[in-house]
Every structure is written in C-alpha cells, then in structure tokens.
N, C-alpha and C. Protein backbone atom coordinates (compact mmCIF):
# COMPACT_ATOMS: atom_id res chain seq x y z
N UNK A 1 28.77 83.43 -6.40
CA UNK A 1 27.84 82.40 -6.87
C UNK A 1 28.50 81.04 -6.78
N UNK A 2 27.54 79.95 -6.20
CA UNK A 2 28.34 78.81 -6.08
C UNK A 2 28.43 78.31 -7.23
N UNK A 3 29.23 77.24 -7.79
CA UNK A 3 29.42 76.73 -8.79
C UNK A 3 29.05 75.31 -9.13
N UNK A 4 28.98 74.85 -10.06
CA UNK A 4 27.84 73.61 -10.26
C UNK A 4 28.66 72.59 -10.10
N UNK A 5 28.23 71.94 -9.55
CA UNK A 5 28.73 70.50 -9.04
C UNK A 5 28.73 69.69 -10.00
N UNK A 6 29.74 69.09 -10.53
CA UNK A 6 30.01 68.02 -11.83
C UNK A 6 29.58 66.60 -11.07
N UNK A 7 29.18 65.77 -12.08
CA UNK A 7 29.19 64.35 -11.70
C UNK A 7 30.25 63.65 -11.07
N UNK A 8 31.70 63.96 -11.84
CA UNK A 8 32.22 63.32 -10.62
C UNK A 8 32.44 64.04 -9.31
N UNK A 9 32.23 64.83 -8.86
CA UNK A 9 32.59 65.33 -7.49
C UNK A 9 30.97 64.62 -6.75
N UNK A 10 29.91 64.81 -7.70
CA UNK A 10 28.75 64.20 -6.84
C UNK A 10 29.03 63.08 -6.79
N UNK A 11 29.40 61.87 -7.49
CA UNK A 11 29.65 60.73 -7.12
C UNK A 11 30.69 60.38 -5.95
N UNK A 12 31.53 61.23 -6.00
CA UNK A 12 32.89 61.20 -4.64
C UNK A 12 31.58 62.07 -2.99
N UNK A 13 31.01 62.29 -3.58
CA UNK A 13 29.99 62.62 -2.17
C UNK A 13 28.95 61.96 -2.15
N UNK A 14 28.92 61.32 -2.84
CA UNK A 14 27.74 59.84 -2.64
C UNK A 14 28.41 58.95 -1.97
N UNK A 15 29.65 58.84 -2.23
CA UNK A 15 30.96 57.29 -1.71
C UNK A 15 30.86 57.68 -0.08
N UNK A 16 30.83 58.98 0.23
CA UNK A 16 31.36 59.77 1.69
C UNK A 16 30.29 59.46 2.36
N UNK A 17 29.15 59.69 1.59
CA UNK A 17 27.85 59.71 2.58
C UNK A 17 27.61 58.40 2.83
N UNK A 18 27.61 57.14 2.04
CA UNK A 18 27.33 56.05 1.65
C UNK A 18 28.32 55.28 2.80
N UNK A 19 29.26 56.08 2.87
CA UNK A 19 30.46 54.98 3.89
C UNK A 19 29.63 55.62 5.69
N UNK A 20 29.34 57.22 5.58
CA UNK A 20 29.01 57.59 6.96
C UNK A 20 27.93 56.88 7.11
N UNK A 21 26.49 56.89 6.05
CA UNK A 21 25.26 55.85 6.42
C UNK A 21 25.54 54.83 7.07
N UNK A 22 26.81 53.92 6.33
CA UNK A 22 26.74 52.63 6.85
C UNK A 22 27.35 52.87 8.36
N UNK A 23 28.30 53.67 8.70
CA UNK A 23 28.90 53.16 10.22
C UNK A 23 27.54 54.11 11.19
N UNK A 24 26.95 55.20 10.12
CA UNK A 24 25.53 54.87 11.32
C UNK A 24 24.72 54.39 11.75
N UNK A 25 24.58 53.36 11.04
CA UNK A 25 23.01 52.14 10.89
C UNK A 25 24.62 50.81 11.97
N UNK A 26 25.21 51.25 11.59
CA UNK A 26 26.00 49.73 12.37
C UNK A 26 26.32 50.39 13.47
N UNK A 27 26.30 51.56 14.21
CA UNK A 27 26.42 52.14 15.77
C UNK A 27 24.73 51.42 16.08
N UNK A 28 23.65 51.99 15.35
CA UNK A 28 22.08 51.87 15.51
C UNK A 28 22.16 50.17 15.53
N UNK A 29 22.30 49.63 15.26
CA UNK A 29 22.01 48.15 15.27
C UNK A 29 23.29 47.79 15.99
N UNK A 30 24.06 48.20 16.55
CA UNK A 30 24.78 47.19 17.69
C UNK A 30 24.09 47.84 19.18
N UNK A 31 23.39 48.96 19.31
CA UNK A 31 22.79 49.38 20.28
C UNK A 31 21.28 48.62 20.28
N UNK A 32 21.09 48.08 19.30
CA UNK A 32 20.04 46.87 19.02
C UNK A 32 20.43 45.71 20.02
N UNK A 33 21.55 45.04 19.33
CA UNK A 33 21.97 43.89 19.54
C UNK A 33 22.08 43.93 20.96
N UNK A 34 22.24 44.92 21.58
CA UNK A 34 23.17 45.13 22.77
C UNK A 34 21.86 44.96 23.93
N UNK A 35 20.74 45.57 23.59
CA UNK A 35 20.21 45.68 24.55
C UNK A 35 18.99 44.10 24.14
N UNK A 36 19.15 43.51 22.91
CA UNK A 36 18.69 42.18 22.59
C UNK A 36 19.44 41.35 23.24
N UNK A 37 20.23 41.64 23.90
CA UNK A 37 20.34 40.26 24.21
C UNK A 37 20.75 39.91 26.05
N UNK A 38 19.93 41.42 26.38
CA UNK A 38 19.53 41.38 27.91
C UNK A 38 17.79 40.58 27.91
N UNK A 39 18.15 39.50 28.51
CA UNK A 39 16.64 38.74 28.23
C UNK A 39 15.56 39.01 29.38
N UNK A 40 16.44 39.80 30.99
CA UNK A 40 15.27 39.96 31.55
C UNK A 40 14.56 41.77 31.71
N UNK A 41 13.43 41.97 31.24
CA UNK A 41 13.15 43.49 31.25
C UNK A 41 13.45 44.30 32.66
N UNK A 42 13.79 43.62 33.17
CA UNK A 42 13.79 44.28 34.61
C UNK A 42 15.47 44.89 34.41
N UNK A 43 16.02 44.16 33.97
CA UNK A 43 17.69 43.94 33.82
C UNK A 43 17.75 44.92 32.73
N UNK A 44 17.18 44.95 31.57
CA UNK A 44 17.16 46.17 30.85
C UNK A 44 16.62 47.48 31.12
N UNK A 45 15.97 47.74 31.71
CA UNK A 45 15.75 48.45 32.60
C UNK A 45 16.34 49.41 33.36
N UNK A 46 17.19 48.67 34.35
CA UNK A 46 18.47 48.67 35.50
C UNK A 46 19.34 49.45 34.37
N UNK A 47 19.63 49.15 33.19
CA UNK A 47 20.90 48.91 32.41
C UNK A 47 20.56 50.53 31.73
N UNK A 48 19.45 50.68 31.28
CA UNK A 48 18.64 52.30 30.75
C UNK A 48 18.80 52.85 31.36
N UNK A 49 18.63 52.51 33.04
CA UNK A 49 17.91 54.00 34.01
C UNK A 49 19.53 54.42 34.56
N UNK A 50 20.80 53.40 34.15
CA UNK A 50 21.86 53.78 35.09
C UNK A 50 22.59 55.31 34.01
N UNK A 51 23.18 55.90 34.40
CA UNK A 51 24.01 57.28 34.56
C UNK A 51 24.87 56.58 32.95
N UNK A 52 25.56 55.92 32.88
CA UNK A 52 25.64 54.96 31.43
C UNK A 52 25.04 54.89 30.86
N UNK A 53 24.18 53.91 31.06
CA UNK A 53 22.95 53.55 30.25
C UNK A 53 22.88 54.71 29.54
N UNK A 54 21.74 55.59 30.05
CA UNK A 54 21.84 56.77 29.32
C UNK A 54 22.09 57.40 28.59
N UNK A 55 23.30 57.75 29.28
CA UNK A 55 24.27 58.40 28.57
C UNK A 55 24.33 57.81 27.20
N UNK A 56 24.34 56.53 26.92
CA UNK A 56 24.90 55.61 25.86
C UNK A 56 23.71 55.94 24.49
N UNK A 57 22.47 55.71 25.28
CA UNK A 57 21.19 55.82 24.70
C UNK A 57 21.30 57.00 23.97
N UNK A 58 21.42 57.89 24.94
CA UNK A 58 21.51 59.94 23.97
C UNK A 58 22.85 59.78 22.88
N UNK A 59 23.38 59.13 23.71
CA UNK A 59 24.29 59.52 22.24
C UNK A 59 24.58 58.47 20.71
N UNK A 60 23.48 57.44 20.57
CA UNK A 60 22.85 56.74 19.70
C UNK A 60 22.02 57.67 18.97
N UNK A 61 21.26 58.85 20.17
CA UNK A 61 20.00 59.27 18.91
C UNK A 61 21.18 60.69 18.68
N UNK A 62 22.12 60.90 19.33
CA UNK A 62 22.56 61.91 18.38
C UNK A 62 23.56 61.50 17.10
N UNK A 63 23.48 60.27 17.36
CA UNK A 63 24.07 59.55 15.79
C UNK A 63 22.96 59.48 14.87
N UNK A 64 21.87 59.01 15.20
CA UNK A 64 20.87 58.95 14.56
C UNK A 64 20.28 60.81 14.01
N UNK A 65 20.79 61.52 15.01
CA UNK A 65 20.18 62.72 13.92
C UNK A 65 21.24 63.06 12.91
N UNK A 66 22.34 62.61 12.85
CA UNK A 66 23.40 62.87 11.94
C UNK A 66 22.95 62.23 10.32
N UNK A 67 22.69 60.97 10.89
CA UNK A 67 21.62 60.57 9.42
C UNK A 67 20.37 61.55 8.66
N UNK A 68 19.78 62.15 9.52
CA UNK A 68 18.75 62.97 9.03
C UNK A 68 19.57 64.15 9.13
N UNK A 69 20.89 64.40 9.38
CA UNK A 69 21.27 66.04 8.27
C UNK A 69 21.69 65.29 7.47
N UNK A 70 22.28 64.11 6.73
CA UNK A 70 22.80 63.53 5.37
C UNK A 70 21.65 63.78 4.25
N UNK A 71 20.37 63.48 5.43
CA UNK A 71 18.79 63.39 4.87
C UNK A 71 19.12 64.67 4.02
N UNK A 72 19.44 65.79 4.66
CA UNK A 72 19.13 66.79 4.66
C UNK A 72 20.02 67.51 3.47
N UNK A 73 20.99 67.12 3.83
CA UNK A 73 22.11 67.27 2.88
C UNK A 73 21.84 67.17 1.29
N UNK A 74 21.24 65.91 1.10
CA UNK A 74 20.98 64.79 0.07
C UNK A 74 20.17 66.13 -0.82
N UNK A 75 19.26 66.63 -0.04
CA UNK A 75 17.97 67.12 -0.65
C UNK A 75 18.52 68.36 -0.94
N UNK A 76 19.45 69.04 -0.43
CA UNK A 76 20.05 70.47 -0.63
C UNK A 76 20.66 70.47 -1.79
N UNK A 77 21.53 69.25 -2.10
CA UNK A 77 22.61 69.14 -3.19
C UNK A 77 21.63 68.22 -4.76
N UNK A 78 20.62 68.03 -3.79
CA UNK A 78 19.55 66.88 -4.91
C UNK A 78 20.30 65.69 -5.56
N UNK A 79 20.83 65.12 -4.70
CA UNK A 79 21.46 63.61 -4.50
C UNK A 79 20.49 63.02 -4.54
N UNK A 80 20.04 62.39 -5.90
CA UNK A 80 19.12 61.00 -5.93
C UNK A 80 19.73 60.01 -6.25
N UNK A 81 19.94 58.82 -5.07
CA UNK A 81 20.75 57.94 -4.84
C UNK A 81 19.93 56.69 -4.70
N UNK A 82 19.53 55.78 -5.16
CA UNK A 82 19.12 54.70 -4.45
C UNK A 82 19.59 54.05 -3.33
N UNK A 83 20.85 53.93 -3.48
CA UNK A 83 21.58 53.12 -2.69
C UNK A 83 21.52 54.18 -1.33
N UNK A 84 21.95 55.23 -1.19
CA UNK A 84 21.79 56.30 0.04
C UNK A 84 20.35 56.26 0.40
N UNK A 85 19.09 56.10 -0.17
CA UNK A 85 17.95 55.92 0.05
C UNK A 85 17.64 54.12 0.98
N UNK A 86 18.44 53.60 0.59
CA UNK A 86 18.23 52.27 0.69
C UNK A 86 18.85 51.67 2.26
N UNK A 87 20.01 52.94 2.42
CA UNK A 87 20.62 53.21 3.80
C UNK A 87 19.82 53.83 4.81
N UNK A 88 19.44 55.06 4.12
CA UNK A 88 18.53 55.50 5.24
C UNK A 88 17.37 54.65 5.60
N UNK A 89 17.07 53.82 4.65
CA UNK A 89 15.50 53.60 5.35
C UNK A 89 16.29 52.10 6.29
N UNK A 90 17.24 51.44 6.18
CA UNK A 90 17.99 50.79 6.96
C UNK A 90 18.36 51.47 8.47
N UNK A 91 18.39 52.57 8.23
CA UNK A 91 18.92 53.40 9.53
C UNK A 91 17.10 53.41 10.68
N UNK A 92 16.17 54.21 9.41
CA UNK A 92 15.18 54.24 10.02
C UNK A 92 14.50 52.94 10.84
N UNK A 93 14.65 51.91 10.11
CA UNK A 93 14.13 50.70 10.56
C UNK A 93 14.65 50.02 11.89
N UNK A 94 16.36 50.77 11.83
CA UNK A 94 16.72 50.21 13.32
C UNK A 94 16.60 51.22 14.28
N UNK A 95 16.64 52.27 14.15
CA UNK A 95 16.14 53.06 14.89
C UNK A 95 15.03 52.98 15.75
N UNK A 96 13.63 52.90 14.67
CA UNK A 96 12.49 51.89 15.13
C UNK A 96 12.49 50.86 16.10
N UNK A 97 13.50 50.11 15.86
CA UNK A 97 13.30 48.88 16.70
C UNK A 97 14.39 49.18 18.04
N UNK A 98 14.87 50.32 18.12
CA UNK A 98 15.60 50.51 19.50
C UNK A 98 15.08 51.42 20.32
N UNK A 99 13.31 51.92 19.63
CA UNK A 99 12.81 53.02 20.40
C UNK A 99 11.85 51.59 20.74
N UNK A 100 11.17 50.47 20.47
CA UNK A 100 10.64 49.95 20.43
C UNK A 100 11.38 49.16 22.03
N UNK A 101 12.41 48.69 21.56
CA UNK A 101 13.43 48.05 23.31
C UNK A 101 13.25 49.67 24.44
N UNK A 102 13.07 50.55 23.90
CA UNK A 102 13.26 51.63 25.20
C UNK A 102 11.43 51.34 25.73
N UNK A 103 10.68 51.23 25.01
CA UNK A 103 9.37 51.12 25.54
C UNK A 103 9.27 50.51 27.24
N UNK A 104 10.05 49.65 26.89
CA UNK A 104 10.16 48.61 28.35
C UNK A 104 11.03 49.79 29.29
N UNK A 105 11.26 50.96 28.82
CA UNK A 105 11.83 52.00 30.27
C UNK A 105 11.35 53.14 29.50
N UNK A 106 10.24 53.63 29.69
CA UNK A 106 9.33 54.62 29.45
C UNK A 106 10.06 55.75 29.62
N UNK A 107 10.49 56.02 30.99
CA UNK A 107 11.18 57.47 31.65
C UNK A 107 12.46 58.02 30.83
N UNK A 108 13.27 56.78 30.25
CA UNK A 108 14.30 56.82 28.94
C UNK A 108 13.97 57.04 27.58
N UNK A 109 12.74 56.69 27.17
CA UNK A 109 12.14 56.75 26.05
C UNK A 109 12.07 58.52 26.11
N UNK A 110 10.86 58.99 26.92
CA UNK A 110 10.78 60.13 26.89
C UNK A 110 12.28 60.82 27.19
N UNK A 111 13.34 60.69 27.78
CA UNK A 111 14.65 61.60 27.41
C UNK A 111 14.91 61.80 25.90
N UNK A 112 14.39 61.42 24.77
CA UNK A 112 14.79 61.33 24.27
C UNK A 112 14.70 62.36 23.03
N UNK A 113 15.48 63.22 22.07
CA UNK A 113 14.63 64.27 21.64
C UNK A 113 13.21 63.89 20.86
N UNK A 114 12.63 64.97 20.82
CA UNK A 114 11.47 64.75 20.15
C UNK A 114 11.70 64.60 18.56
N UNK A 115 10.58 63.94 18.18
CA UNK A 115 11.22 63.95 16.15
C UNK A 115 11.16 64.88 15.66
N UNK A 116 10.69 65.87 15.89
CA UNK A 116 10.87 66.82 15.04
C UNK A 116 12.20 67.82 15.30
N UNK A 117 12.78 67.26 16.30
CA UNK A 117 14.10 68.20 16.84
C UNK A 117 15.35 67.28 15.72
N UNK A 118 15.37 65.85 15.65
CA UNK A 118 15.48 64.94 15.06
C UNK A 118 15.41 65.52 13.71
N UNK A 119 14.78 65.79 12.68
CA UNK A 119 14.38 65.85 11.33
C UNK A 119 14.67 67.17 11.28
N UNK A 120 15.45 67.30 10.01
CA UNK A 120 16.85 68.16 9.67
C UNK A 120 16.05 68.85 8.42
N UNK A 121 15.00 69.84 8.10
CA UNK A 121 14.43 70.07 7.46
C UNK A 121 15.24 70.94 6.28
N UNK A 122 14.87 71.43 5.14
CA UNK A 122 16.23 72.06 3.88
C UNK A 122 15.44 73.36 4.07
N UNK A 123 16.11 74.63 4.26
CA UNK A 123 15.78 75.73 4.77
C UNK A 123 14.53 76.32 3.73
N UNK A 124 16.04 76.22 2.29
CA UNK A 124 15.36 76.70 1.44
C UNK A 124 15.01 75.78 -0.19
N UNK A 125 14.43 74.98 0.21
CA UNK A 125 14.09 74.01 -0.86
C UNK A 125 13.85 74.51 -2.45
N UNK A 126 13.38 75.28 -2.44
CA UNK A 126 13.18 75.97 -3.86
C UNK A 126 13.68 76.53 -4.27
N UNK A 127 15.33 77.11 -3.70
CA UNK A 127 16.55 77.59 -4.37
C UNK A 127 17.35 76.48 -5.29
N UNK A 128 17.08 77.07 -6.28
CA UNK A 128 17.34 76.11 -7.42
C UNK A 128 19.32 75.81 -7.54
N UNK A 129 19.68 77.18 -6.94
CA UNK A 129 21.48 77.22 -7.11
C UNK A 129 21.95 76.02 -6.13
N UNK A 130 23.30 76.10 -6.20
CA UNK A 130 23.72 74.55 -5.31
C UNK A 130 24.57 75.61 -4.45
N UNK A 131 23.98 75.22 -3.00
CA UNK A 131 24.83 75.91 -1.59
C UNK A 131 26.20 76.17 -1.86
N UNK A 132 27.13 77.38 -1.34
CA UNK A 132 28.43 77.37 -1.52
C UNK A 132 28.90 75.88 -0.53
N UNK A 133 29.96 75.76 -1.33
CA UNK A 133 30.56 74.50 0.07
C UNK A 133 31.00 75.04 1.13
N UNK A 134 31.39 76.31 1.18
CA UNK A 134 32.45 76.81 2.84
C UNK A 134 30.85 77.11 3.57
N UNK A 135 29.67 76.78 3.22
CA UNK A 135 28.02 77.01 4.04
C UNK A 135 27.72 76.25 4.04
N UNK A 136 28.41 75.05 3.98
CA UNK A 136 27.74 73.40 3.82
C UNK A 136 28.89 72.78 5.59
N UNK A 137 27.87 71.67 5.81
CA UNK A 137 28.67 70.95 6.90
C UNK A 137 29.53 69.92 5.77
N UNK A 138 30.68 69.79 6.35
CA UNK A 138 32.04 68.95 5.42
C UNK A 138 31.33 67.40 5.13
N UNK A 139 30.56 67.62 6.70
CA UNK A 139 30.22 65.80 6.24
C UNK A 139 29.24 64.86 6.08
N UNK A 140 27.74 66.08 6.85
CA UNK A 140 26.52 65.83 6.38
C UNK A 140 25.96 66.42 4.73
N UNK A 141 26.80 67.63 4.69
CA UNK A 141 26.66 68.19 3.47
C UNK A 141 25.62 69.29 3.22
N UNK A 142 24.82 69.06 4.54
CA UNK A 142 23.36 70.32 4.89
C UNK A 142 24.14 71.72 5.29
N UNK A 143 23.38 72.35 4.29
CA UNK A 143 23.94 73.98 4.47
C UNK A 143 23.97 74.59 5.80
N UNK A 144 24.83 75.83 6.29
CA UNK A 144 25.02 75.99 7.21
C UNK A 144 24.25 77.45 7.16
N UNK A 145 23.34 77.90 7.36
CA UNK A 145 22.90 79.48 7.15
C UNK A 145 24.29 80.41 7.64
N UNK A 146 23.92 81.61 7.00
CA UNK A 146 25.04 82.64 7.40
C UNK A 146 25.03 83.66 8.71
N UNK A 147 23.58 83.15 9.19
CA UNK A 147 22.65 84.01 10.46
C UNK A 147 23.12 82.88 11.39
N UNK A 148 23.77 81.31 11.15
CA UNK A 148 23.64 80.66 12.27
C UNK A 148 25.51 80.43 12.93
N UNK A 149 26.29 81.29 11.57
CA UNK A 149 27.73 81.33 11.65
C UNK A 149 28.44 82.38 12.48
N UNK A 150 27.21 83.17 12.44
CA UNK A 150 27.42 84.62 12.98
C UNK A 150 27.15 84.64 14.58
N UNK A 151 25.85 83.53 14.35
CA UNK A 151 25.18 83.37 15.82
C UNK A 151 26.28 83.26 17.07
N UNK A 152 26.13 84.07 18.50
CA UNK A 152 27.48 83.27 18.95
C UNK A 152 26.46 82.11 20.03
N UNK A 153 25.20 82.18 19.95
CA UNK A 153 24.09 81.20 20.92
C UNK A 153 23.99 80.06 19.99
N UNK A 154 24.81 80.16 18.65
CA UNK A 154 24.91 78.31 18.24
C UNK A 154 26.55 78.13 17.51
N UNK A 155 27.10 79.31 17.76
CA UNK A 155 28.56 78.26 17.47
C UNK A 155 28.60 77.47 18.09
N UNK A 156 28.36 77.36 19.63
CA UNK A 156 28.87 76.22 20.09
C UNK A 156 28.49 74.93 19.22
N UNK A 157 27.53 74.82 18.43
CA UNK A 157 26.97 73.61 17.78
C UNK A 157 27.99 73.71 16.58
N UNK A 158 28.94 74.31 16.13
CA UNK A 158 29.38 74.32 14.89
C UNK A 158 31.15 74.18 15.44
N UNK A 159 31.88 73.68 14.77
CA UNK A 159 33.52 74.15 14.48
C UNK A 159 33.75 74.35 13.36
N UNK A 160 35.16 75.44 13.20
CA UNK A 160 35.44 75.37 11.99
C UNK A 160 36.70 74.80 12.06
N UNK A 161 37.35 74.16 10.79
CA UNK A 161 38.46 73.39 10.63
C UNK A 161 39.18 73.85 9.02
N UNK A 162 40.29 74.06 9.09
CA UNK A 162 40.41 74.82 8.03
C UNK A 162 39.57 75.61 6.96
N UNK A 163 38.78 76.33 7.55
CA UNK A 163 37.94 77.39 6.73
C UNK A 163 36.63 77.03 6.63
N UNK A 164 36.62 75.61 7.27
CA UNK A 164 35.30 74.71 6.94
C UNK A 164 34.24 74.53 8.08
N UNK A 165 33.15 74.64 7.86
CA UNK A 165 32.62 74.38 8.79
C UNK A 165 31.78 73.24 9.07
N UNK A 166 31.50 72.30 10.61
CA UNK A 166 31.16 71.20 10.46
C UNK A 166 30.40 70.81 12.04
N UNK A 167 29.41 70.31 12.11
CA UNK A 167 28.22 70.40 12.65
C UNK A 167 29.34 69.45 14.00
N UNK A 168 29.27 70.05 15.18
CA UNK A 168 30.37 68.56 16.35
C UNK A 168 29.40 67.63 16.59
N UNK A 169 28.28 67.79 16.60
CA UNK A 169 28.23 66.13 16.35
C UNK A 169 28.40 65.66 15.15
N UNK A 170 28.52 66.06 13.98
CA UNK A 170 29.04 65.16 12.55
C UNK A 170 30.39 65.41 12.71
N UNK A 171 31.10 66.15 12.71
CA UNK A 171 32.44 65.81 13.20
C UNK A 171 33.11 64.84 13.98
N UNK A 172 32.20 64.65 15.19
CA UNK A 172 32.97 63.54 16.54
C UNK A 172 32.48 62.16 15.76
N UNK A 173 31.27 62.11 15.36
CA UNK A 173 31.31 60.63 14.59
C UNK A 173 32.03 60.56 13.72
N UNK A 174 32.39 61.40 12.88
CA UNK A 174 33.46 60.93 11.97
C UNK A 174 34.72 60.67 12.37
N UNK A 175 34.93 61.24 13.28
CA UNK A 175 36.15 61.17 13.71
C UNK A 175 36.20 59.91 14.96
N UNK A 176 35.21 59.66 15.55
CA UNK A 176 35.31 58.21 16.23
C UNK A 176 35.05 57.33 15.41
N UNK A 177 34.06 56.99 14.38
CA UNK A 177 33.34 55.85 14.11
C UNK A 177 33.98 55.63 12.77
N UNK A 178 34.54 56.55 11.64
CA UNK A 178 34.30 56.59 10.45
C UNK A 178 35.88 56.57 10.12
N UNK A 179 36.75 57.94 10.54
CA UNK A 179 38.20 58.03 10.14
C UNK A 179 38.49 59.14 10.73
N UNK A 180 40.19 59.23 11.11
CA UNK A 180 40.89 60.08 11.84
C UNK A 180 41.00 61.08 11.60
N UNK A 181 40.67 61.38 10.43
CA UNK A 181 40.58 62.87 9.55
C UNK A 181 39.36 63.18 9.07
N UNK A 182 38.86 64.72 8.75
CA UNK A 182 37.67 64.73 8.81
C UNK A 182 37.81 65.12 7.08
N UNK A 183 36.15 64.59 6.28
CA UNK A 183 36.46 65.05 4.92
C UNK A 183 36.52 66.20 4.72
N UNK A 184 36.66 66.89 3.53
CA UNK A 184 36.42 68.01 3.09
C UNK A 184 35.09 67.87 1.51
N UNK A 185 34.42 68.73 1.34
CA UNK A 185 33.71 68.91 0.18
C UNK A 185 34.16 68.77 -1.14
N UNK A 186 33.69 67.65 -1.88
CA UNK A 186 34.77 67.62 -3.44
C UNK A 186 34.55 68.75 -3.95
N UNK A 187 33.35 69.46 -3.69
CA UNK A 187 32.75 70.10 -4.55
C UNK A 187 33.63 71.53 -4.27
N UNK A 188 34.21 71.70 -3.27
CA UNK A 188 35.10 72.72 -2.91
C UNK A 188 35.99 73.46 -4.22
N UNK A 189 36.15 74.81 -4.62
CA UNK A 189 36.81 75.15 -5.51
C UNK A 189 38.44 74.69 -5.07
N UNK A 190 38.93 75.40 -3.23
CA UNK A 190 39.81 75.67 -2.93
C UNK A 190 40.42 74.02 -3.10
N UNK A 191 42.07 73.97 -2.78
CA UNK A 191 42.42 72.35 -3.22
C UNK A 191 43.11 72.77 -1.52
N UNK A 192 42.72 73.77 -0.18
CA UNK A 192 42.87 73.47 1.12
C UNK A 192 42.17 72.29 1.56
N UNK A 193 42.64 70.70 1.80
CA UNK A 193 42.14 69.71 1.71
C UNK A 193 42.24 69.57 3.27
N UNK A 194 41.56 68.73 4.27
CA UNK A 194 41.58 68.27 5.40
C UNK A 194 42.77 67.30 5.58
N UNK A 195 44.22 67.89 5.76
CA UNK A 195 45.06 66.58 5.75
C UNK A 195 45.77 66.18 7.18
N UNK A 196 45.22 67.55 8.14
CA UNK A 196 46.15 66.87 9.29
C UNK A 196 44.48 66.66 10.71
N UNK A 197 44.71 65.70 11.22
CA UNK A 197 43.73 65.27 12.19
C UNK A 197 43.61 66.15 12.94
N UNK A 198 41.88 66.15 13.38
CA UNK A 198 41.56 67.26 14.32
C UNK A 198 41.13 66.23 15.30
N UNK A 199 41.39 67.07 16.62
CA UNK A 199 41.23 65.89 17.83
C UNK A 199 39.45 66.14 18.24
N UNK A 200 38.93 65.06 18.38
CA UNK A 200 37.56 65.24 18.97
C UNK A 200 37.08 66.36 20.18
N UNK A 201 36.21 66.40 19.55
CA UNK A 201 35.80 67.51 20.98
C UNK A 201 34.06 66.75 21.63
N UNK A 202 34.65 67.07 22.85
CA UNK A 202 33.37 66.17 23.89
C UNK A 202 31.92 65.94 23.21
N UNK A 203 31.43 65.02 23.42
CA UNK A 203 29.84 64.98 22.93
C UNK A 203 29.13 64.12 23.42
N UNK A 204 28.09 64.31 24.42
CA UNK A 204 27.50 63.99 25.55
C UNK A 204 27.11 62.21 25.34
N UNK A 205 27.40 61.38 25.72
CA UNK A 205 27.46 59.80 25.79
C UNK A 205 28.08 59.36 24.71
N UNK A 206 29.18 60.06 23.87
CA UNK A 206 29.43 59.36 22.95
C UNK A 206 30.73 58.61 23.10
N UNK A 207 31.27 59.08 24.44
CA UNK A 207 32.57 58.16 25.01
C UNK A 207 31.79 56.85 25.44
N UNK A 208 31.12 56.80 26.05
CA UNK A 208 30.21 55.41 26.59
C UNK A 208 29.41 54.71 25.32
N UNK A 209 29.18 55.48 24.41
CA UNK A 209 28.77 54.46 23.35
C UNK A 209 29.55 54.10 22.66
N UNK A 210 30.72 54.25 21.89
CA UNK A 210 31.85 53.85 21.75
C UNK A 210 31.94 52.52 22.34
N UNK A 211 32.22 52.73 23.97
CA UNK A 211 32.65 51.88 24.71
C UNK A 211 31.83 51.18 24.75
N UNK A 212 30.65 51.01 24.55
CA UNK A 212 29.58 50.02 24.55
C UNK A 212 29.08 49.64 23.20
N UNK A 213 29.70 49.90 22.10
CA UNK A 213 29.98 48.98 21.00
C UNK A 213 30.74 48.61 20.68
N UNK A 214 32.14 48.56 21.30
CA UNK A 214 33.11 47.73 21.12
C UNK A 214 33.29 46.50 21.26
C-alpha cells in the first residue's frame, strides 16, 4: 500500500513541477519568438518544410506533451496548485499561438500529433489511494501502469534509472532544459536518491531544438 504523502514532500513536488512548467512554456515561447520574427510567410515556410525545421517543430510538441503528463500527474497526486495552474494555462496559451504561426505551413501543422494523443488522461481517477512512487514517472509524476512496465511494445517509451521509472521524453527534457541530474520522488519511502547523472538518450528533434533556442 502506498503511503500518504505529507505536506511537505507535496510542497517539494510542487517546487519540481513549478521549475519543469516554467523551462516548458520558455522552450514554447522561444519557438514563438523564433518563428515571430521571420517576417516573410514564404520564408517561414521554407524554414517549417526544411528536414530542421521540422524536426525542431516535433520536438516542441513533444515538450509540450510533457506539460500535459505534469497535467496528469497533478490530478493523480491531487495537486491543487494555483500557481502550477497558472503555468499551465501559460503553456497552453503559447502553444496556441505556435499552432496558430504553423497555419501559414498547413502540411507541418498536420505532422503534428493529434490532441488527443497530446492529453495525458489519469487512468484511474476515482482511486482514492495515492500511486506508489516506483509507478509514478520521477518527473511528470503520472503513474506508470504495471501492464505498461511489463509491456516490451512500450518500454521503449519508458527507462528505468535507479529503480525508477521515467517517461524519455520527460527525462531528455530534464536533462537538457532543466538539470544534469534527473529528480527522484520526495514522496519515495527509499532515501536511493538520483545522485549520479544519466546521459540523455536520443529524442527525435530535440538536438535541433535545443540548438534553435539557444
């Protein structure tokens, strides 16, 4: 049986989520800025349809679904946060306005996943207990089912890191965008803490977006 999460360990996972929100809404709004301030559509365009471009684009919205497992997270652990609420809808709003710049390259727009692949739904909402942490992702915090650990047609979507398991795309952003080490769960009984760096593992345009928000 998992064990109940005290206030302060929820507050030390409000700080975690609260720091990942922000470097995701600031990847989402420099991929704003970036393509604001190509002034001719033809040129933005050129800049979407190239093998880069692209690339750069997909791996914005797979930052952007990392926000909607925090979504997801939030609602599993029943994190009512204003301030985490106040992020996401910051995230949503730029998001909005960078599907809004893809309009002007239609054929890029549609690469893009659909929302509902996007939206990180809580399996089991009406389980009143709080998820074990070693079934939780370390850094979105959304439970990991035990049918999807077993799966070997979606480990590839998962690593584990000292005992932990953690979604690679919430891993590689944390580990590019956020810090060199990946967290661990306060809420964790064990005191096996995340202390030595795990090296990134590949994730499709997220070397080029990097490089194109620098």
């Amino acid at each position: 049986m998992a064990s109940e999460v005290v206030p302060e360990q929820m507050e030390s996972e409000v700080v975690k989520l609260k720091t990942c929100l922000e470097n995701i809404h600031k990847v989402i709004r420099k991929a704003n800025d970036i393509l604001c301030s190509i002034s001719q559509p033809s040129v933005c365009s050129e800049v979407l349809l190239s093998a880069q471009g692209t690339a750069y684009i997909l791996g914005v919205a797979e930052v952007y679904r990392v926000s909607k497992r925090v979504e997801g997270g939030m609602k599993t652990l029943h994190i009512a946060s204003e301030t985490l609420q106040h992020c996401l809808k910051d995230i949503d709003l730029a998001w909005n306005n960078l599907q809004a710049f893809l309009s002007l390259c239609p054929s890029v727009l549609h690469m893009l996943p659909p929302e509902q692949s996007l939206s990180c739904e809580v399996s089991s909402p009406e389980l009143e207990s709080t998820p074990h942490p070693d079934h939780s992702c370390g850094v979105c915090l959304m439970e990991v089912p035990d049918d999807t650990l077993d799966t070997s047609e979606n480990r590839e979507q998962l690593l584990m890191h000292q005992g932990h398991p953690y979604h690679v795309s919430c891993a590689n952003f944390w580990l590019n965008c956020v810090d060199t080490e990946l967290p661990s769960s306060s809420c964790q009984q064990t005191s096996d803490l995340c202390t030595k760096p795990l090296e990134p593992t590949e994730c499709p345009g997220l070397k080029s977006l990097l490089e194109g928000a620098s």
